[in-house]
C-alpha atoms as a PDB file:
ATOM      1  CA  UNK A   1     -31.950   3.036  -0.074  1.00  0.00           C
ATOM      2  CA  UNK A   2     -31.932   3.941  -4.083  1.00  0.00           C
ATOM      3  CA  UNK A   3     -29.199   7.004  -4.815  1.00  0.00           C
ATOM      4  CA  UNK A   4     -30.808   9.068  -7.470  1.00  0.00           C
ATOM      5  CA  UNK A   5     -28.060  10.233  -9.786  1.00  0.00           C
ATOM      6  CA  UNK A   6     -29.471  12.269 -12.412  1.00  0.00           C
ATOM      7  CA  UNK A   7     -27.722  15.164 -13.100  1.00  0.00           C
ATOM      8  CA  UNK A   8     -24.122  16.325 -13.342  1.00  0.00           C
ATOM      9  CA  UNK A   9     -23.572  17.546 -10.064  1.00  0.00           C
ATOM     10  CA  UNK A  10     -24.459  13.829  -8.689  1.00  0.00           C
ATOM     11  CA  UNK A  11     -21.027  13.713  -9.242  1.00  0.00           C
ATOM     12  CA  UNK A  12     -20.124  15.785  -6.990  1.00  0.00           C
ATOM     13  CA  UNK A  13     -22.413  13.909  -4.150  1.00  0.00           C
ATOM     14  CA  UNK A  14     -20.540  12.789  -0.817  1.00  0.00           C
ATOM     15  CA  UNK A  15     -21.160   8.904  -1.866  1.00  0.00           C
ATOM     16  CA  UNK A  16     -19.375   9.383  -5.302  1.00  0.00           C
ATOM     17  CA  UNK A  17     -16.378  11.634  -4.286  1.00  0.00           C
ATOM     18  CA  UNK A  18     -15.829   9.182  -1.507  1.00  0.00           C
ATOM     19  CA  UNK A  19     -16.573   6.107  -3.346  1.00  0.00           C
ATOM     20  CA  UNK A  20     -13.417   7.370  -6.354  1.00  0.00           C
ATOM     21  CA  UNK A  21     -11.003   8.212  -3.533  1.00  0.00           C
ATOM     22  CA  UNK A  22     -11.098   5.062  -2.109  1.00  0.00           C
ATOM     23  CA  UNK A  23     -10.996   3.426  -5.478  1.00  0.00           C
ATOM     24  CA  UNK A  24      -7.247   5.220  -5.340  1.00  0.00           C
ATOM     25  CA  UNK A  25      -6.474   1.891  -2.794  1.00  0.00           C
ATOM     26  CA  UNK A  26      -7.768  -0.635  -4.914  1.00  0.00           C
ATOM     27  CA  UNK A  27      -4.969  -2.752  -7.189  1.00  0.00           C
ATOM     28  CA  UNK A  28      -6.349  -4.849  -9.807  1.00  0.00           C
ATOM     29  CA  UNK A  29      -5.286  -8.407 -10.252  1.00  0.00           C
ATOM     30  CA  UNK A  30      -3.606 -10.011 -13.202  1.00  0.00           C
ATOM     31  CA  UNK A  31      -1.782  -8.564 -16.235  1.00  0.00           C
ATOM     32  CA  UNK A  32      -4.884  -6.817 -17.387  1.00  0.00           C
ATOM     33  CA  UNK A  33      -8.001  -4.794 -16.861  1.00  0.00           C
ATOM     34  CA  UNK A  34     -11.037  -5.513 -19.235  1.00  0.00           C
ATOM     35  CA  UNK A  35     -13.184  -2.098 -18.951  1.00  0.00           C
ATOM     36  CA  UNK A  36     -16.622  -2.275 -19.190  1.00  0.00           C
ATOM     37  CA  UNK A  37     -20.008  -0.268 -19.700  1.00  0.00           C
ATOM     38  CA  UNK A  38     -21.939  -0.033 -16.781  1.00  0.00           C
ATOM     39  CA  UNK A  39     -26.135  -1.197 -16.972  1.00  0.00           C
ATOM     40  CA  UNK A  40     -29.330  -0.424 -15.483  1.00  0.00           C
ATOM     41  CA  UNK A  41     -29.300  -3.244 -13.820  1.00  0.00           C
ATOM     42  CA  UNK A  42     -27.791  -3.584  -9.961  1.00  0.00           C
ATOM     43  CA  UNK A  43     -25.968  -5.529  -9.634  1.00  0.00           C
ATOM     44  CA  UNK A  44     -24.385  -5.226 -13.222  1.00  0.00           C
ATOM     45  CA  UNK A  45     -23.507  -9.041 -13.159  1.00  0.00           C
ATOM     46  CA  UNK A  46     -27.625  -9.484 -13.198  1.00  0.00           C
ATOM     47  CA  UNK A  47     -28.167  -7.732 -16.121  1.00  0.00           C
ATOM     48  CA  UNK A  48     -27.982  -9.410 -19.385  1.00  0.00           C
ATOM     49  CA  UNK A  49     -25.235  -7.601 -21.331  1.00  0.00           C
ATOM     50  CA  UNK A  50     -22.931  -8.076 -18.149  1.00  0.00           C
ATOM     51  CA  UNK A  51     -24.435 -12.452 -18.177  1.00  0.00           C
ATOM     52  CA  UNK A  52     -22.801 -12.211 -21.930  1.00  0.00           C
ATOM     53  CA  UNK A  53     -19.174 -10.171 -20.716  1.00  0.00           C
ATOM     54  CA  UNK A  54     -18.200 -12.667 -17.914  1.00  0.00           C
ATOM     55  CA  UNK A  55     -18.604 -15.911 -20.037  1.00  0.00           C
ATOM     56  CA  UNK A  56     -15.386 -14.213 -21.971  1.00  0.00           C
ATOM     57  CA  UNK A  57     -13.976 -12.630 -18.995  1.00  0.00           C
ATOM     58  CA  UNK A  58     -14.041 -15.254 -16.169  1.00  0.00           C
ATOM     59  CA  UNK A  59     -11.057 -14.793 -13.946  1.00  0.00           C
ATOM     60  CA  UNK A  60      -9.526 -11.735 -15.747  1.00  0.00           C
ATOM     61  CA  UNK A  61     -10.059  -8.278 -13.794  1.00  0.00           C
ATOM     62  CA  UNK A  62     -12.775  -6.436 -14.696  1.00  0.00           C
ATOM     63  CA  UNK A  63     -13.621  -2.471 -14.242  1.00  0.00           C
ATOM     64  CA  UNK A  64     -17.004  -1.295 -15.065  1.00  0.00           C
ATOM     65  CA  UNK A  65     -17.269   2.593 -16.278  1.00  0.00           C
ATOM     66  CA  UNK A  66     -19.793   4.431 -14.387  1.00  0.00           C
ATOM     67  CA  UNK A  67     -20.989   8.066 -13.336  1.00  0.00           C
ATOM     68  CA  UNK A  68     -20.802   9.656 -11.254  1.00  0.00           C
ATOM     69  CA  UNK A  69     -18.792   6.910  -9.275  1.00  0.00           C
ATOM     70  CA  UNK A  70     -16.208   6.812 -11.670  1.00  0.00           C
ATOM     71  CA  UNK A  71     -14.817   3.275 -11.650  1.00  0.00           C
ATOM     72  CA  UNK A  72     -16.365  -0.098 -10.301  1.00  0.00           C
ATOM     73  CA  UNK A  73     -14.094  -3.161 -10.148  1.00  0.00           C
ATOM     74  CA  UNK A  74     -16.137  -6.561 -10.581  1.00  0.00           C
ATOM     75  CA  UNK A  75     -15.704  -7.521  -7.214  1.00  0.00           C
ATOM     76  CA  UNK A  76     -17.054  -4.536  -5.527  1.00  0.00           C
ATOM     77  CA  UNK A  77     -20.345  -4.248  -7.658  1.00  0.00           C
ATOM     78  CA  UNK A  78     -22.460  -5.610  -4.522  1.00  0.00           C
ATOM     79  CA  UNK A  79     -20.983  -3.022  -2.261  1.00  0.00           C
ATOM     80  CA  UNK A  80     -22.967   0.490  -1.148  1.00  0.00           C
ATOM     81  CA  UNK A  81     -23.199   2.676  -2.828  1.00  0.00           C
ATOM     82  CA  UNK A  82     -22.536   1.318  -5.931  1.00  0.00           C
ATOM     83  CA  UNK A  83     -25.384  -1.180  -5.796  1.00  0.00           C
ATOM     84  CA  UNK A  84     -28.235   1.442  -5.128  1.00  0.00           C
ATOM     85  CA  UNK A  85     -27.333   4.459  -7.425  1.00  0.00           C
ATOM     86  CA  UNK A  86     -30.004   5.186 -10.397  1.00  0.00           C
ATOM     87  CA  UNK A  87     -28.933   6.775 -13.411  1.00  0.00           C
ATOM     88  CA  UNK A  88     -29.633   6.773 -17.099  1.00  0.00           C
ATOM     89  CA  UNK A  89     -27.693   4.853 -19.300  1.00  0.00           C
ATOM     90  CA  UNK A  90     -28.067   6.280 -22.946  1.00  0.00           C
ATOM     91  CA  UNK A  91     -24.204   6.475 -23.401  1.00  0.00           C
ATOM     92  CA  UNK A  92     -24.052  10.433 -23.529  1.00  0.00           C
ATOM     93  CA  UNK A  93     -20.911  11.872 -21.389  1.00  0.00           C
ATOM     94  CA  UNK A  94     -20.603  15.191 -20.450  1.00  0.00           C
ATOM     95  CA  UNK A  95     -17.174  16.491 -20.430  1.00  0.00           C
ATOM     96  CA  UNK A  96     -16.765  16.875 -16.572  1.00  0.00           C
ATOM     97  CA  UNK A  97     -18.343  13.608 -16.541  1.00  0.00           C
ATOM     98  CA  UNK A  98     -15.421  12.239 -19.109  1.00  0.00           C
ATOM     99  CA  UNK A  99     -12.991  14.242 -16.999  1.00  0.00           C
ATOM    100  CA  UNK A 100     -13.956  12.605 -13.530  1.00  0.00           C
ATOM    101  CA  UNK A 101     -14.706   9.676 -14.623  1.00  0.00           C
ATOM    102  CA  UNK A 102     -11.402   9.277 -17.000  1.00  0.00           C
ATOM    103  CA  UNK A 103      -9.166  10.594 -14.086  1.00  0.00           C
ATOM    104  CA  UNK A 104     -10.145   7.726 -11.653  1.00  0.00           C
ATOM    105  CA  UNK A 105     -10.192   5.181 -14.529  1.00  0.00           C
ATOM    106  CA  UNK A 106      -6.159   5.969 -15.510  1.00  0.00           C
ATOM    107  CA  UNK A 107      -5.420   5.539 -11.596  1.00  0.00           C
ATOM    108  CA  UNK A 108      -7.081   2.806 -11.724  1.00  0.00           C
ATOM    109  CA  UNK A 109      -5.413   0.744 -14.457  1.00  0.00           C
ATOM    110  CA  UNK A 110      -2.092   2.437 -13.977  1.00  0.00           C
ATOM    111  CA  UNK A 111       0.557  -0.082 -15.286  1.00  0.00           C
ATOM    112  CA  UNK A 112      -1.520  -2.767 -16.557  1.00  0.00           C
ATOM    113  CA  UNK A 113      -2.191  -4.048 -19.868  1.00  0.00           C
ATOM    114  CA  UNK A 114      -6.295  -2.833 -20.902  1.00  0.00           C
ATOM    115  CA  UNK A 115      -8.917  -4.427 -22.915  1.00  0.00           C
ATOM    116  CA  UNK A 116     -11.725  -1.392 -23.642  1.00  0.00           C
ATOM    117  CA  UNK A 117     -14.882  -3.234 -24.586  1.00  0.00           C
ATOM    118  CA  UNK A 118     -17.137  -0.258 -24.991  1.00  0.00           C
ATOM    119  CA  UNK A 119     -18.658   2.158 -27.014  1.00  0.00           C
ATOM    120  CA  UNK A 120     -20.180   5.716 -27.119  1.00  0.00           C
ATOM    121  CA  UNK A 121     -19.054   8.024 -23.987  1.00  0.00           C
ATOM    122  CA  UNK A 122     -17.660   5.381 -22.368  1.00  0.00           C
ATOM    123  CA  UNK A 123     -14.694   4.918 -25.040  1.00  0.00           C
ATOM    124  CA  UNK A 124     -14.859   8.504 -25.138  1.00  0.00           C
ATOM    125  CA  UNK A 125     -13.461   8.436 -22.092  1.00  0.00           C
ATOM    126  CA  UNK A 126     -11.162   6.236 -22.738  1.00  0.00           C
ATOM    127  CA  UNK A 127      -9.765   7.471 -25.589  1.00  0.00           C
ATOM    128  CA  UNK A 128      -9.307  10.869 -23.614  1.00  0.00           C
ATOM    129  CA  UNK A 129      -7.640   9.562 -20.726  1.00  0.00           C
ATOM    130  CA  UNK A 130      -5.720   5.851 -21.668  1.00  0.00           C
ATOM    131  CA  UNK A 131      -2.735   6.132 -23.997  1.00  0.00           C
ATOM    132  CA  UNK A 132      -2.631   1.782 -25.605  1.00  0.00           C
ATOM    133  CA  UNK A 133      -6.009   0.401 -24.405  1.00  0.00           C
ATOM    134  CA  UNK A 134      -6.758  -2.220 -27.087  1.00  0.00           C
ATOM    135  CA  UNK A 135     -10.619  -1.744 -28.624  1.00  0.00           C
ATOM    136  CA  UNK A 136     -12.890  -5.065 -29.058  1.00  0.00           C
ATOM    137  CA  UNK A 137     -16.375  -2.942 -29.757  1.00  0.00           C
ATOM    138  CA  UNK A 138     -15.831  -1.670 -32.942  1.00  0.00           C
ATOM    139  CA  UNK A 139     -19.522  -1.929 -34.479  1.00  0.00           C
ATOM    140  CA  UNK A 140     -21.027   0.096 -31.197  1.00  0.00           C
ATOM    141  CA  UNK A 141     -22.839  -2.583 -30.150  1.00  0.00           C
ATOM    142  CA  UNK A 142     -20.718  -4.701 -26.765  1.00  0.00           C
ATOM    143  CA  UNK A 143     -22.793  -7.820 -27.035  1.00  0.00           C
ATOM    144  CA  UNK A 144     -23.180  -8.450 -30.604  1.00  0.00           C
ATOM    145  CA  UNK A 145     -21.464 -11.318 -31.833  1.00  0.00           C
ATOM    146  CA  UNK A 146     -18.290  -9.424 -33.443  1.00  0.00           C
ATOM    147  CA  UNK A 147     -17.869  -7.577 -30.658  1.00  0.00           C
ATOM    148  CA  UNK A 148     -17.611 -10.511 -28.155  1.00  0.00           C
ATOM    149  CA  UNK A 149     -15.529 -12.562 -30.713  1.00  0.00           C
ATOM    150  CA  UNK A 150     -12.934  -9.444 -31.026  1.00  0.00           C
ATOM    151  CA  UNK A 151     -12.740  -9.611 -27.025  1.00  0.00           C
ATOM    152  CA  UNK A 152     -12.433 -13.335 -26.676  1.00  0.00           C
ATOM    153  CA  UNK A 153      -9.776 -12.839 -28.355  1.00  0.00           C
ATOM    154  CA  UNK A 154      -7.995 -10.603 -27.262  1.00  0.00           C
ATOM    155  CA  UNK A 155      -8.840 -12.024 -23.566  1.00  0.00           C
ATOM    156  CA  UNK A 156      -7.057 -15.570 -24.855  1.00  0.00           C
ATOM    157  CA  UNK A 157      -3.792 -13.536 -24.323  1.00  0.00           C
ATOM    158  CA  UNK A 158      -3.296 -13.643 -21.374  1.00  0.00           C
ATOM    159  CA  UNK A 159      -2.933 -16.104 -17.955  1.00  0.00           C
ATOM    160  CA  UNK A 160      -6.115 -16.709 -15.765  1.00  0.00           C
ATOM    161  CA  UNK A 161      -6.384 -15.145 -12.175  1.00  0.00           C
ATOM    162  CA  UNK A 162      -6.681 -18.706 -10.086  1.00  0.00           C
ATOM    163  CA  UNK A 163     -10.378 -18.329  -8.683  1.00  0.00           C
ATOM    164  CA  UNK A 164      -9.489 -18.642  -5.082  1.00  0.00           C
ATOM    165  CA  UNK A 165      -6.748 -15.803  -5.316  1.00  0.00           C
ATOM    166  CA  UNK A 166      -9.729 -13.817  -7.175  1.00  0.00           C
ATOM    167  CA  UNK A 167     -11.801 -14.370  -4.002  1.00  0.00           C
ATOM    168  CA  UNK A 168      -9.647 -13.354  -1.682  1.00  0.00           C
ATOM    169  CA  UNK A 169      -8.440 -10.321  -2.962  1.00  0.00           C
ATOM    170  CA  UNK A 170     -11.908  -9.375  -3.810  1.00  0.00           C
ATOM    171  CA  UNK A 171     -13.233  -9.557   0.386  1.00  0.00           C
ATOM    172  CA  UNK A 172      -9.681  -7.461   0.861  1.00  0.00           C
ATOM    173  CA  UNK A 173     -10.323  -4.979  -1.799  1.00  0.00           C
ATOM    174  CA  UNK A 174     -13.896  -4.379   0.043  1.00  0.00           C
ATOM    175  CA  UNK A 175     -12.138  -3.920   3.609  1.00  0.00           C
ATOM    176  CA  UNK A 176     -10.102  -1.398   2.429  1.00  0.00           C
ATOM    177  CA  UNK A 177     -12.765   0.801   0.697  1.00  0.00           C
ATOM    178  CA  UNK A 178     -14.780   0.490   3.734  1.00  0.00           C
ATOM    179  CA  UNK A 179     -12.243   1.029   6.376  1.00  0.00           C
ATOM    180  CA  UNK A 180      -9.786   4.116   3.812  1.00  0.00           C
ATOM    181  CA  UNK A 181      -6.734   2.227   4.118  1.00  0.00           C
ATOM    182  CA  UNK A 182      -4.993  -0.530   2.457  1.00  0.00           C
ATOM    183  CA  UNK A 183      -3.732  -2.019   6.025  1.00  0.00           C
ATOM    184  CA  UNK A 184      -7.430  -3.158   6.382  1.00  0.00           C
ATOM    185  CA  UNK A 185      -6.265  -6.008   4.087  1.00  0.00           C
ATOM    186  CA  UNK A 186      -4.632  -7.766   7.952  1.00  0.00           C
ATOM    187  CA  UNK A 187      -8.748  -7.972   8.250  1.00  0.00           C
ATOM    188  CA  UNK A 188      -8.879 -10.996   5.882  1.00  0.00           C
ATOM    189  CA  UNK A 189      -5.317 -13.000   6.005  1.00  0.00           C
ATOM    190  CA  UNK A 190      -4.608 -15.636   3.907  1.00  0.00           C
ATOM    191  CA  UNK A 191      -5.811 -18.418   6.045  1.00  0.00           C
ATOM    192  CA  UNK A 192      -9.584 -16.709   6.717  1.00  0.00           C
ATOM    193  CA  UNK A 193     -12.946 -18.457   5.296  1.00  0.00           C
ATOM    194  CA  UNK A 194     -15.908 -17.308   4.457  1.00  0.00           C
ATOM    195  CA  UNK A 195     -19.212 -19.431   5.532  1.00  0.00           C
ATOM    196  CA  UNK A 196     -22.747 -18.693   4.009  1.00  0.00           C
ATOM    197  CA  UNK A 197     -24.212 -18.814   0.710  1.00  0.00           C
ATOM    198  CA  UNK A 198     -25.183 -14.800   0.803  1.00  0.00           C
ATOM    199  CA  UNK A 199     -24.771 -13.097   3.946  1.00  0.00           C
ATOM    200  CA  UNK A 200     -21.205 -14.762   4.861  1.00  0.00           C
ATOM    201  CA  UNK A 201     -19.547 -15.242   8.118  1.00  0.00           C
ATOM    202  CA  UNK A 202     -15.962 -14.868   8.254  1.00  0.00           C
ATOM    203  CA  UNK A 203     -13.654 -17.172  10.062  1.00  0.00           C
ATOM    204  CA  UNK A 204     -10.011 -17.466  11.465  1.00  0.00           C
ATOM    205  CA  UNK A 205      -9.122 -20.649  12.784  1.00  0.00           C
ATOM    206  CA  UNK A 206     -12.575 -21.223  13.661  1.00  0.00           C
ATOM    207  CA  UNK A 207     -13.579 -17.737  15.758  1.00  0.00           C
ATOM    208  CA  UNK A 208     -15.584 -15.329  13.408  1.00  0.00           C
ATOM    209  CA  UNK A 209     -13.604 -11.859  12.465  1.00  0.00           C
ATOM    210  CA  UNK A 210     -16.855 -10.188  11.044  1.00  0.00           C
ATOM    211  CA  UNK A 211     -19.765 -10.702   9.013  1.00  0.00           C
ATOM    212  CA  UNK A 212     -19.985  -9.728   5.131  1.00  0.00           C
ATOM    213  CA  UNK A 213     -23.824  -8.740   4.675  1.00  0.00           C
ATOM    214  CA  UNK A 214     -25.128  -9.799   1.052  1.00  0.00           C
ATOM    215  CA  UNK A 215     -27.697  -6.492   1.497  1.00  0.00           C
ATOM    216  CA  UNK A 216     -24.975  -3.890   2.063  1.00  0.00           C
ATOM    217  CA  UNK A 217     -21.657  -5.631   0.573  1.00  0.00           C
ATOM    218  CA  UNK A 218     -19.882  -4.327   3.470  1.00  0.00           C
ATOM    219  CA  UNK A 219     -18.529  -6.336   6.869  1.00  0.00           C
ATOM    220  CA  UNK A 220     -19.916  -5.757  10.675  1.00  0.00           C
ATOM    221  CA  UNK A 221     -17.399  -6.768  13.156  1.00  0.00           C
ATOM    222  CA  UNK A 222     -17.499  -8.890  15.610  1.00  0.00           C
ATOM    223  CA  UNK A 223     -14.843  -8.345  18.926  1.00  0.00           C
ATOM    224  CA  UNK A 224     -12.033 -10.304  17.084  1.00  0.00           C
ATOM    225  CA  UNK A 225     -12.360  -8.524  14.022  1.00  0.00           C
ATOM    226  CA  UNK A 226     -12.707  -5.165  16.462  1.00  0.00           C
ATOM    227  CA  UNK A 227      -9.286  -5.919  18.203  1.00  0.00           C
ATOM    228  CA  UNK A 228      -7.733  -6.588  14.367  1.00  0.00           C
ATOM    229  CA  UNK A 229      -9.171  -2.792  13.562  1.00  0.00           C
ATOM    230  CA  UNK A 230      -7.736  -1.929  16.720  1.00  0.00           C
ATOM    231  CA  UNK A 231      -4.106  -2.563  15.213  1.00  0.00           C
ATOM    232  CA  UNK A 232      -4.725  -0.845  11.774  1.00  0.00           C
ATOM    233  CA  UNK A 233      -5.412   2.039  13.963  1.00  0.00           C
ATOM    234  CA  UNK A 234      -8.676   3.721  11.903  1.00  0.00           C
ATOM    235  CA  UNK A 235     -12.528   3.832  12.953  1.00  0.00           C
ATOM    236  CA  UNK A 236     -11.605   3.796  16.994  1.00  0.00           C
ATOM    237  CA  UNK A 237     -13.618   5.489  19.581  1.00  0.00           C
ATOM    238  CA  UNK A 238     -12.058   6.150  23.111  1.00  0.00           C
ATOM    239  CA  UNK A 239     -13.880   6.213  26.029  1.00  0.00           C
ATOM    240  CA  UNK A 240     -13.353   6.240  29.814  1.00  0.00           C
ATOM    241  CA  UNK A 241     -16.316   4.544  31.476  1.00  0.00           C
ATOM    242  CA  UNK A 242     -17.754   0.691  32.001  1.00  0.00           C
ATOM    243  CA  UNK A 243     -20.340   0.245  29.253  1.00  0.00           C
ATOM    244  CA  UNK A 244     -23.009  -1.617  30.444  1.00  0.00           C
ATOM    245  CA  UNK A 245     -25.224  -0.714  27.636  1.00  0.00           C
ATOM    246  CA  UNK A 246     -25.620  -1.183  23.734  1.00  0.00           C
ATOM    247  CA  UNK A 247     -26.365   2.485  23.028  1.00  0.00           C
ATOM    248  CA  UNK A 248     -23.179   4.614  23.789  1.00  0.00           C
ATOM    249  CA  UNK A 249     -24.247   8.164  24.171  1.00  0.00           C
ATOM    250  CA  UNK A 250     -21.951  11.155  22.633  1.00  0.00           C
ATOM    251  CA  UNK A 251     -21.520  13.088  26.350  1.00  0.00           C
ATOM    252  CA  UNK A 252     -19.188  10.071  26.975  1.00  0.00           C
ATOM    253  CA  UNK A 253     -16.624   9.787  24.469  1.00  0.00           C
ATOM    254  CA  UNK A 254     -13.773  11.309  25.144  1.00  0.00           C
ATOM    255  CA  UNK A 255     -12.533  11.178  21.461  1.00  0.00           C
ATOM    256  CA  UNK A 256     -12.576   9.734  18.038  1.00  0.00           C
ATOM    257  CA  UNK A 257     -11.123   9.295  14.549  1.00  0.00           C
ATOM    258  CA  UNK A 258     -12.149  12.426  12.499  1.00  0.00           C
ATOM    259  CA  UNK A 259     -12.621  10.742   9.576  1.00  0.00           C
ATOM    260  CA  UNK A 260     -15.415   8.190  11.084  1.00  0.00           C
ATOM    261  CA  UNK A 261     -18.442   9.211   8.772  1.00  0.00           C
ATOM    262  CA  UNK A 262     -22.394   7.912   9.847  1.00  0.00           C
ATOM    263  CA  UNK A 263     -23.024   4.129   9.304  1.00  0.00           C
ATOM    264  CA  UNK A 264     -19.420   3.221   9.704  1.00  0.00           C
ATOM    265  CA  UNK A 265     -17.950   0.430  11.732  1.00  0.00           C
ATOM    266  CA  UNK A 266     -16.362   1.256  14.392  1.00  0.00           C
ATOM    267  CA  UNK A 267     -14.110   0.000  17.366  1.00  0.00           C
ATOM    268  CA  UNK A 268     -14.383   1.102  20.706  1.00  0.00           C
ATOM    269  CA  UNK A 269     -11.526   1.777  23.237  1.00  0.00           C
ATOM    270  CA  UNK A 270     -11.202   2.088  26.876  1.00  0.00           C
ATOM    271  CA  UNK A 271      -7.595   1.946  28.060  1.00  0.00           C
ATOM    272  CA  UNK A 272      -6.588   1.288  24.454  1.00  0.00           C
ATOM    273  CA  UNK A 273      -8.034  -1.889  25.353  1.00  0.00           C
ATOM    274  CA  UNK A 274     -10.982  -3.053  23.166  1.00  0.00           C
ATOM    275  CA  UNK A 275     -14.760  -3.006  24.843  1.00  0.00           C
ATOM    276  CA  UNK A 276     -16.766  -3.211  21.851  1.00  0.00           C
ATOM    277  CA  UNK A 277     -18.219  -2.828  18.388  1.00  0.00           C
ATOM    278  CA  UNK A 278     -20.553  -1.148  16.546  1.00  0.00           C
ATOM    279  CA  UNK A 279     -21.917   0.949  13.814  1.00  0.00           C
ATOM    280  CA  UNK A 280     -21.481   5.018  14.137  1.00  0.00           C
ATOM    281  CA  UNK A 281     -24.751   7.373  14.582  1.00  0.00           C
ATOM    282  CA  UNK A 282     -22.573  10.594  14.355  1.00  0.00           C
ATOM    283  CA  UNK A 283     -19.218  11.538  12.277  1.00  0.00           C
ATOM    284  CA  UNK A 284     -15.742  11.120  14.209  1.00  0.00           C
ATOM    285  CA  UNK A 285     -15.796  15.163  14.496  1.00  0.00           C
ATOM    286  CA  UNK A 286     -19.754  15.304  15.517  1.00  0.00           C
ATOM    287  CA  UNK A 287     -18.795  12.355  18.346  1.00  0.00           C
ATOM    288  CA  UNK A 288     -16.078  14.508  20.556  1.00  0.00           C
ATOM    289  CA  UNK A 289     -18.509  17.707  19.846  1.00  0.00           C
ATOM    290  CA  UNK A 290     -21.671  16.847  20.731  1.00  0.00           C
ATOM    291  CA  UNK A 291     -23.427  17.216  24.323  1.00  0.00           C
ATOM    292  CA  UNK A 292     -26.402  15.050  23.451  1.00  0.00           C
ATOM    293  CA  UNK A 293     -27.729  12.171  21.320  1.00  0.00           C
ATOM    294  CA  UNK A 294     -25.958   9.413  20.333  1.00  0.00           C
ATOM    295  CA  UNK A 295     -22.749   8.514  19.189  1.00  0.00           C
ATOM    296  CA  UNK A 296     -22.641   4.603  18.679  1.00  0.00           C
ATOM    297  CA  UNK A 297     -24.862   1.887  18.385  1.00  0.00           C
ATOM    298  CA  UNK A 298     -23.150  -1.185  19.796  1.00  0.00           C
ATOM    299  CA  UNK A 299     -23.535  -4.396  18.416  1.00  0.00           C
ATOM    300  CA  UNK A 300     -21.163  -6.489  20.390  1.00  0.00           C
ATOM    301  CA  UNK A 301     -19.303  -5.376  23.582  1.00  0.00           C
ATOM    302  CA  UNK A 302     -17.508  -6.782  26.722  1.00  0.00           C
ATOM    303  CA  UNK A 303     -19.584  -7.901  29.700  1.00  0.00           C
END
């Protein structure tokens, strides 16, 4: 489902404010942060000025500028919402756009080393909000050949991330935006795998933890992966009956965590002892409030 962002309260739209709070648990890799201008084009690594970045900045971290979402690391671009929002791109920044955007951009990078390869509003932003950011686009133009030569380098600088610490840290970064906490990272340990070209199946030791969908860039949870969310103690529903069913109705849970929003994954308790998984109809508050409807659809449970 396409996210028109158009004007400038779209920044102000649940998806965005959400979407730059969690960026707050997000650490970027590396010595150094190469910012870049978002495209048209979802996701950016399809479109062809983003084809022409990433043959200079292959394993270094890269953060894409973007409103109203603020910041986009490389590794997240495939994740909703990011990857359905429409918005123009003619470079023009309002200054609460500057101001949001340059705010969760100097979080962000805080500490590290930054290579600003853009132009327009976008270095207007950084100018306004990042005190030694080095500048490779000095002609206004990111993918002409100066340009790219200034941020090669520049780039040359500095170490490598090794590809398979990249990986990881990338399926981490995207359980902790999804489940608000930076515990989620217990989710993916260091020994877990991922199987599939696109849609990829996660494994421990052979048993599958969850499922990463290529459509949605976010996981589903199979029991395993429920008992691990069980433990980082977020996204639980408690009830106090058998479920025998794969639609768990509101009247019947006794309580959840308030900050459960629609669509997310949840885990569900009975006895603090886990019964199933599933994706949530109604918010956290809506789910100990409501008498009808409901609450949970249930994609894998106990029998």
């Amino acid at each position: 489902m396409k996210i028109p962002c158009i004007i400038d309260e779209s920044l102000y739209r649940p998806e965005a404010v959400r979407w730059r709070e969690r960026m707050s648990l997000l650490q970027p890799l590396g010595d150094v942060v190469v910012v870049l201008p978002c495209s048209m084009r979802k996701p950016y690594s399809s479109s062809k000025s983003h084809t022409i970045f990433m043959r200079a900045t292959k394993n270094i971290q890269e953060a894409i500028l973007t409103s109203p979402f603020g910041v986009c690391p490389r590794e997240m671009e495939r994740t909703y919402p990011i990857q359905s929002y429409d918005t123009s791109t003619t470079g023009d920044w309002s200054k609460e756009e500057i101001d949001v955007t340059g705010e969760c951009l100097k979080k962000y990078v805080a500490g590290k080393d930054v290579i600003a390869h853009v132009s327009g509003g976008y270095r207007e932003v950084c100018e306004a909000y990042l005190d030694d950011a080095v500048y490779t686009c000095n002609d206004g133009r990111a993918t002409s050949w100066d340009s790219m030569d200034n941020l090669k380098m520049e780039v040359k600088k500095y170490p490598r991330i090794k590809a398979k610490e990249k990986r990881l840290k990338g399926f981490k970064s995207i359980a902790r935006y999804q489940f608000r906490t930076t515990k989620a990272d217990s989710l993916l340990p260091d020994g877990v795998k991922a199987v599939g070209r696109f849609t990829k199946r996660m494994l421990l030791d052979k048993e599958q933890i969850a499922t990463l969908s290529f459509d949605t860039g976010l996981y589903s949870l199979n029991l395993k992966g429920g008992e691990i969310l069980k433990d980082i103690g977020t996204n639980w529903v408690e009830i106090d009956f058998e479920m025998k069913t794969n639609t768990l109705f509101a009247p019947g849970i006794l309580n959840a965590d308030p900050g459960i929003v629609p669509k997310d994954e949840v885990v569900i308790l009975r006895n603090d002892e886990v019964v199933g998984v599933g994706k949530a109809v109604l918010s956290g508050d809506e789910m100990k409030k409501a008498t009808k409807g409901v609450g949970v659809r249930v994609r894998h449970r106990n029998k």
